[in-house]
Protein backbone atom coordinates (compact mmCIF):
# COMPACT_ATOMS: atom_id res chain seq x y z
CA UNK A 1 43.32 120.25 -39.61
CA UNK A 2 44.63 121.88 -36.30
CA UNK A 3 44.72 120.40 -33.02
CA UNK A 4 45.39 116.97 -31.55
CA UNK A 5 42.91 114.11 -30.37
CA UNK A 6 43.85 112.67 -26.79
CA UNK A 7 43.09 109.13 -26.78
CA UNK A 8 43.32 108.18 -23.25
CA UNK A 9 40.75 111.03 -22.43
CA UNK A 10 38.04 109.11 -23.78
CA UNK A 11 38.90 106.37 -21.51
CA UNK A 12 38.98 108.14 -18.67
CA UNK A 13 38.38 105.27 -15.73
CA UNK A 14 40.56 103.10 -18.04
CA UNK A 15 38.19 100.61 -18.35
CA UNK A 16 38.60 99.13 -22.05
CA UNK A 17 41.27 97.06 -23.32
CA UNK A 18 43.44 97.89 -26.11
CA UNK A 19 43.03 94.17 -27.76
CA UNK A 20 40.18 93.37 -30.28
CA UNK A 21 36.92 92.48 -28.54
CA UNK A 22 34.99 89.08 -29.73
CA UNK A 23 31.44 91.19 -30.41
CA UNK A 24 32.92 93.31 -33.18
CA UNK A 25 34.67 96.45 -33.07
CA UNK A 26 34.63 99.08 -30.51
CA UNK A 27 32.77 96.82 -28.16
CA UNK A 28 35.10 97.09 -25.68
CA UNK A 29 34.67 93.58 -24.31
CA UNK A 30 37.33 90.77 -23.42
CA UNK A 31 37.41 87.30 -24.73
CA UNK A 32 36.92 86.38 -21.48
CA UNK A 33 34.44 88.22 -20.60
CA UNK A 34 31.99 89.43 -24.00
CA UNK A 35 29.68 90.95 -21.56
CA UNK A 36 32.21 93.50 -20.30
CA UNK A 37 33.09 97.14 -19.83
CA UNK A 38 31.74 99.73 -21.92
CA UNK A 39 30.14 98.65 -25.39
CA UNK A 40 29.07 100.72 -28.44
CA UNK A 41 28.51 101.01 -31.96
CA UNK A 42 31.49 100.27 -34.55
CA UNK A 43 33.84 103.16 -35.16
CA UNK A 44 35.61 103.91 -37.79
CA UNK A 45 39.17 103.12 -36.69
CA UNK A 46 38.69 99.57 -35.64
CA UNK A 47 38.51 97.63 -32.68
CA UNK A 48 37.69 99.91 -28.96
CA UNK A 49 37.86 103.13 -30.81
CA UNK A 50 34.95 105.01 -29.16
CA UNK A 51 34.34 106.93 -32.25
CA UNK A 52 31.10 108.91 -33.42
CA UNK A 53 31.02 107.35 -36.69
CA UNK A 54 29.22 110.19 -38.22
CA UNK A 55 31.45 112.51 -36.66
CA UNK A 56 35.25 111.55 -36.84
CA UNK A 57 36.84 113.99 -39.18
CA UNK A 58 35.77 116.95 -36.18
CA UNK A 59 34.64 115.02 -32.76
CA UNK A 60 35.65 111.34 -30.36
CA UNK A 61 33.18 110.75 -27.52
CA UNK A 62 31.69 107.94 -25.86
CA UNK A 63 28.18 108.74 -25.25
CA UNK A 64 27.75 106.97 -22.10
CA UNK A 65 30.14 109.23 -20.49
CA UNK A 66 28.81 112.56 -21.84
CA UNK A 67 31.42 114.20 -23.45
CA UNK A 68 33.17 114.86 -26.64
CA UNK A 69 36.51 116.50 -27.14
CA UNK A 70 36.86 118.41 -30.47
CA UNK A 71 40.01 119.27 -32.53
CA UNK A 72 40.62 122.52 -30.73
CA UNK A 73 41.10 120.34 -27.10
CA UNK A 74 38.02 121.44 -26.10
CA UNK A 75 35.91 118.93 -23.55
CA UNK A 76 32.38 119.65 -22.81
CA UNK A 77 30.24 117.72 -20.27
CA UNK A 78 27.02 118.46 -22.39
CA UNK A 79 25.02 115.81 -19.53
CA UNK A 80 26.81 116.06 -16.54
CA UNK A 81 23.88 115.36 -14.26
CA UNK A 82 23.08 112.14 -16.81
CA UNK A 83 19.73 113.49 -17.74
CA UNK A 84 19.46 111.75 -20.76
CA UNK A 85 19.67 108.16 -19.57
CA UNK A 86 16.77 108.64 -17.29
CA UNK A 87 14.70 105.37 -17.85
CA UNK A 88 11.67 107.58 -18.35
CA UNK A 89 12.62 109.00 -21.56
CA UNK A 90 11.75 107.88 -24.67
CA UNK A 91 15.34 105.37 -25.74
CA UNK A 92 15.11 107.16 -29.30
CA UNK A 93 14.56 110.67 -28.25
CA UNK A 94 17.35 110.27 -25.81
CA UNK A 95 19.57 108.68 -28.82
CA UNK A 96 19.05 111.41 -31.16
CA UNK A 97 19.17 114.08 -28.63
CA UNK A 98 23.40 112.58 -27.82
CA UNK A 99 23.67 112.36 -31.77
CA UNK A 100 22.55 116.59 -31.79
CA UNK A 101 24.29 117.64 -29.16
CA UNK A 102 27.73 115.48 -29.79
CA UNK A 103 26.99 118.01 -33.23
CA UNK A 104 26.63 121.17 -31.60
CA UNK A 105 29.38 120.86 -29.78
CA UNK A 106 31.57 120.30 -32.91
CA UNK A 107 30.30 123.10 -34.30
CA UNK A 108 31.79 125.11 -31.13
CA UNK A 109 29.07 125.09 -28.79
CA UNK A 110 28.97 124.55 -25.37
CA UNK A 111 25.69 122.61 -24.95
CA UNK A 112 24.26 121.70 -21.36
CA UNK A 113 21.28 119.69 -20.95
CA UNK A 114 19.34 121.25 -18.05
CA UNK A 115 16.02 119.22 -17.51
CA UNK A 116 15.01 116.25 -19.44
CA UNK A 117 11.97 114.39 -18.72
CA UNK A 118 9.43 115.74 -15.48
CA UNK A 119 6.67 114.39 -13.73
CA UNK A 120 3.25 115.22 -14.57
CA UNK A 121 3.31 116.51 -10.83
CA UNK A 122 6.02 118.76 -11.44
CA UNK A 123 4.85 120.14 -14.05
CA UNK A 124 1.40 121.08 -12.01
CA UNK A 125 3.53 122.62 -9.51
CA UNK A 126 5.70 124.80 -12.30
CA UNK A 127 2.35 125.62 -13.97
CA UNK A 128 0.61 126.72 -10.43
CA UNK A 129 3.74 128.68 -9.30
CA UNK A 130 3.43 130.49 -13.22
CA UNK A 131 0.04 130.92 -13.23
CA UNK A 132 0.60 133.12 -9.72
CA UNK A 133 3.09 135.08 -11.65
CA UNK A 134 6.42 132.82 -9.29
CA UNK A 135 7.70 131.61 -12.17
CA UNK A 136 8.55 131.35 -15.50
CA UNK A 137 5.85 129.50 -17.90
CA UNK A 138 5.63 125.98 -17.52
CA UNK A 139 2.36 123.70 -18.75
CA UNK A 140 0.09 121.87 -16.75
CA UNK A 141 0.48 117.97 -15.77
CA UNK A 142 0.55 115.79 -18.95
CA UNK A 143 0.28 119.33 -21.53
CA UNK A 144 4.33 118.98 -22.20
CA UNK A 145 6.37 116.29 -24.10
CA UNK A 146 8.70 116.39 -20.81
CA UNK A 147 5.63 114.74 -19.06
CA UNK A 148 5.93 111.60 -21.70
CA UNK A 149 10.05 111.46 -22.01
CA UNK A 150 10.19 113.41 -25.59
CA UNK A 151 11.29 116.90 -24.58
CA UNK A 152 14.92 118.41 -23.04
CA UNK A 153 15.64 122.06 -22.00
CA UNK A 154 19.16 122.78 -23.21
CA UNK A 155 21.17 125.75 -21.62
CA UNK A 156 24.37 127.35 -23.67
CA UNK A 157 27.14 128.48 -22.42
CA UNK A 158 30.19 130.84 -23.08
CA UNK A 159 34.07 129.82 -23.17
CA UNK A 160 34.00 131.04 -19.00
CA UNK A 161 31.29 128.58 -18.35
CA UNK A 162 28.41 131.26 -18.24
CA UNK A 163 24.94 130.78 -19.05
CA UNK A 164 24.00 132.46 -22.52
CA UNK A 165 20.42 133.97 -21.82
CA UNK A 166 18.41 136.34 -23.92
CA UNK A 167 20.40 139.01 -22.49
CA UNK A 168 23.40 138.11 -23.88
CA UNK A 169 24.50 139.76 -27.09
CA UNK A 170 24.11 136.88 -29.85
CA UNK A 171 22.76 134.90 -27.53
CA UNK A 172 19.90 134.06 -30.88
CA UNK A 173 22.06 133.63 -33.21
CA UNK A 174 24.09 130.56 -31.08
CA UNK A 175 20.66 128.97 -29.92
CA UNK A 176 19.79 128.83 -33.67
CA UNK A 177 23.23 127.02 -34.01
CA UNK A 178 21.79 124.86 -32.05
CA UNK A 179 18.74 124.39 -33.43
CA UNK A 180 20.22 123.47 -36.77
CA UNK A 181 22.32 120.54 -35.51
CA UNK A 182 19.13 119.06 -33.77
CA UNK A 183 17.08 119.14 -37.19
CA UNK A 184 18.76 116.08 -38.74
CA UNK A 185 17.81 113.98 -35.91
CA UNK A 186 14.02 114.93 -35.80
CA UNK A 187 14.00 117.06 -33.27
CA UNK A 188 11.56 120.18 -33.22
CA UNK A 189 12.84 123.45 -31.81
CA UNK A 190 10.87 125.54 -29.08
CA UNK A 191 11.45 128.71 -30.50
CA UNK A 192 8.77 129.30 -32.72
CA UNK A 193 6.52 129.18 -29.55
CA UNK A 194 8.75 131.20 -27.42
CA UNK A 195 10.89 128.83 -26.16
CA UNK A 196 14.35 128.89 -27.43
CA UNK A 197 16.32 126.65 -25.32
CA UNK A 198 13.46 123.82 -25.68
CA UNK A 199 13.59 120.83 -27.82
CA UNK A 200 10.54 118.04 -28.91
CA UNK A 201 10.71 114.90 -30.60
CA UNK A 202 7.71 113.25 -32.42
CA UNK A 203 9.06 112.17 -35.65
CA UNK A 204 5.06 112.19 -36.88
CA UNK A 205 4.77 115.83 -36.46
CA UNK A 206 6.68 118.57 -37.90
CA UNK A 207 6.11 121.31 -35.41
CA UNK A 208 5.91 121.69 -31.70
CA UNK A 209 2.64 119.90 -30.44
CA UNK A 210 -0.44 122.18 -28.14
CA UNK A 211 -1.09 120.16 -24.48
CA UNK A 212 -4.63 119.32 -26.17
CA UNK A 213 -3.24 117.20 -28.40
CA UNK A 214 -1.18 115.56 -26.33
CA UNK A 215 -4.06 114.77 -24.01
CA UNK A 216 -6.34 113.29 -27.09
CA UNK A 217 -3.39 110.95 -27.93
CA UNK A 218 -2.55 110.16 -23.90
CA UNK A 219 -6.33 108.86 -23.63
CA UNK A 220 -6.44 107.16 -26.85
CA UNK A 221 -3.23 105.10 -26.03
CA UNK A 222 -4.96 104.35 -22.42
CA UNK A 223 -7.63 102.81 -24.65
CA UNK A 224 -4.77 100.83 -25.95
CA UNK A 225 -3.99 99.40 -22.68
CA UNK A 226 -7.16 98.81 -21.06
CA UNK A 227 -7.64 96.07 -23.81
CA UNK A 228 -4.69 94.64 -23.41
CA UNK A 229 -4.84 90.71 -21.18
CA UNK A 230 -2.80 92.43 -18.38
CA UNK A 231 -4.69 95.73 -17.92
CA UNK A 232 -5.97 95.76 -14.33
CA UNK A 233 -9.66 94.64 -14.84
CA UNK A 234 -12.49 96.90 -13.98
CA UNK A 235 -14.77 95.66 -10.64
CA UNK A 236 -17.88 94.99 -11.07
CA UNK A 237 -20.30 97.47 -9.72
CA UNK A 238 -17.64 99.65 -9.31
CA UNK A 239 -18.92 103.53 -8.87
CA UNK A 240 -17.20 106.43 -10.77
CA UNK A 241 -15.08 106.35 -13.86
CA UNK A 242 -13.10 103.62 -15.11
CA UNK A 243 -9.33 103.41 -13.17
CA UNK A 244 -6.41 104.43 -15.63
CA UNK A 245 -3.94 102.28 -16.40
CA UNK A 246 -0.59 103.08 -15.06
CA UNK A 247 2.03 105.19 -17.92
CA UNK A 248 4.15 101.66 -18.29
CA UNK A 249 1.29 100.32 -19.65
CA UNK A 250 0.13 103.37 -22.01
CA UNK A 251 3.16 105.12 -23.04
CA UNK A 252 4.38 102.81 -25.25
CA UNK A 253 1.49 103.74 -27.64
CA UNK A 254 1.44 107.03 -27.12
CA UNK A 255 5.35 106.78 -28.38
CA UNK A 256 3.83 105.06 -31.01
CA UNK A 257 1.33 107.30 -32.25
CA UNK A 258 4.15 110.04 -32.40
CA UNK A 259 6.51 108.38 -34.38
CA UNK A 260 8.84 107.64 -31.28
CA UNK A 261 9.17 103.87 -31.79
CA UNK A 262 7.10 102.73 -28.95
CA UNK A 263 4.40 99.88 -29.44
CA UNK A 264 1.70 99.26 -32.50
CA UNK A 265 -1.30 98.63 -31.50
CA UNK A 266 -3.38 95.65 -32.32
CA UNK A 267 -4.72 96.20 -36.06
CA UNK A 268 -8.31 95.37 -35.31
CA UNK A 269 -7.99 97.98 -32.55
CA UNK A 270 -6.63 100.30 -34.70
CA UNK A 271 -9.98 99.72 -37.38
CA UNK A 272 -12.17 100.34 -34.75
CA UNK A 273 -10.13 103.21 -32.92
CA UNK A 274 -7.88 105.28 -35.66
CA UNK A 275 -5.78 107.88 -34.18
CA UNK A 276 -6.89 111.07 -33.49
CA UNK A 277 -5.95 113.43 -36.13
């Protein structure tokens, strides 16, 4: 097989305790205290393994630290800035996106995740500074899947630690890579609109989404909400248009309505107000 694994990398902090833990394997926890340290999923070599199940024969990682060392020694910081546990983004986006990149870098990539979710006001800014040709093309407040938590810019890089941009020979050919370890975790690549290093997930559709329709479904899951008991009320006599509810009421629905887990609506609001198609 080549190379060696080095256990004690993936405990870097040396935080979990050789002995069995009382939640199950690989929980990392102490039978004194089941609440503690780092927990995960079972891994295939018992008891505080920090495994990838999926992914033993090539890669070890614990997700919550970001890295993964491979059989050729290599470690890769793929979220060094901890982008993807932003409580903003989508908690099944942000699984699958660790499950694709934990991939890519097994199959000798050097993955970076460079912005995760953004503000609807950030994205306004980016799309003013674009539109007066200061910047590369961004959409408008509430037109990307960064604004609702299902959308992450990943940048490559070489063995020196250099960006891999489309002026880099190959640089297609390893984005592609890329692009084919996301697929088995639902995740739609940017490049068919001109976007190479961006990645969507909405499980319900099979190709990257326009800002319209992301718009039609944000209002209909603020429908959602406003019937909900604990929807701010409207006043009565109040001029102008209705107030919006605030995203942690709606966004659960809209994550719905994409396939993203999220929050089903009631089903006699559903008869009365099917999604938009």
């Amino acid at each position: 097989m080549g190379g060696s694994y080095k256990f004690h990398v993936l405990d870097p902090f040396n935080l979990c305790p050789r002995t069995p833990g009382p939640l199950g394997i690989n929980d990392a926890a102490t039978p004194e205290r089941p609440d503690g340290l780092l927990g995960d999923t079972p891994g295939p070599l018992g008891c505080n393994d920090h495994a990838t199940p999926d992914l033993f024969d090539r890669v070890l990682g614990d997700w919550r630290l970001h890295f993964t060392l491979t059989l050729d020694d290599v470690y890769w910081d793929f979220d060094p800035d901890s982008l993807l546990q932003d409580a903003s983004l989508n908690p099944d986006f942000a699984e699958a996106a660790v499950k694709a990149l934990t991939a890519a870098v097994q199959l000798g990539l050097r993955p970076r995740v460079h912005q995760a979710y953004r503000t609807p006001e950030d994205s306004a800014r980016k799309h003013k500074l674009w539109k007066q040709g200061k910047g590369g093309r961004a959409a408008d407040a509430w037109r990307s899947c960064h604004n609702y938590g299902l959308a992450m810019d990943v940048w490559l890089y070489d063995s020196k630690g250099r960006y891999i941009d489309n002026h880099v020979k190959g640089w297609y050919k390893q984005y592609k890579q890329l692009a084919s370890a996301t697929t088995p975790e639902d995740l739609v690549w940017g490049e068919p609109f001109d976007d190479a290093d961006h990645f969507e997930y909405h499980p319900n559709w099979e190709s990257g989404v326009k800002g319209s329709q992301l718009l039609k479904i944000k209002a209909w899951a603020e429908q959602v909400a406003m019937t909900l008991p604990n929807a701010p009320s409207l006043l009565a006599g109040q001029i102008g248009p209705p107030p919006e509810p605030s995203p942690e009421l709606w966004m659960p629905f809209f994550w719905w309505a994409v396939g993203a887990g999220g929050t089903e609506p009631p089903a006699e609001f559903l008869s009365r107000n099917p999604l938009p198609s």
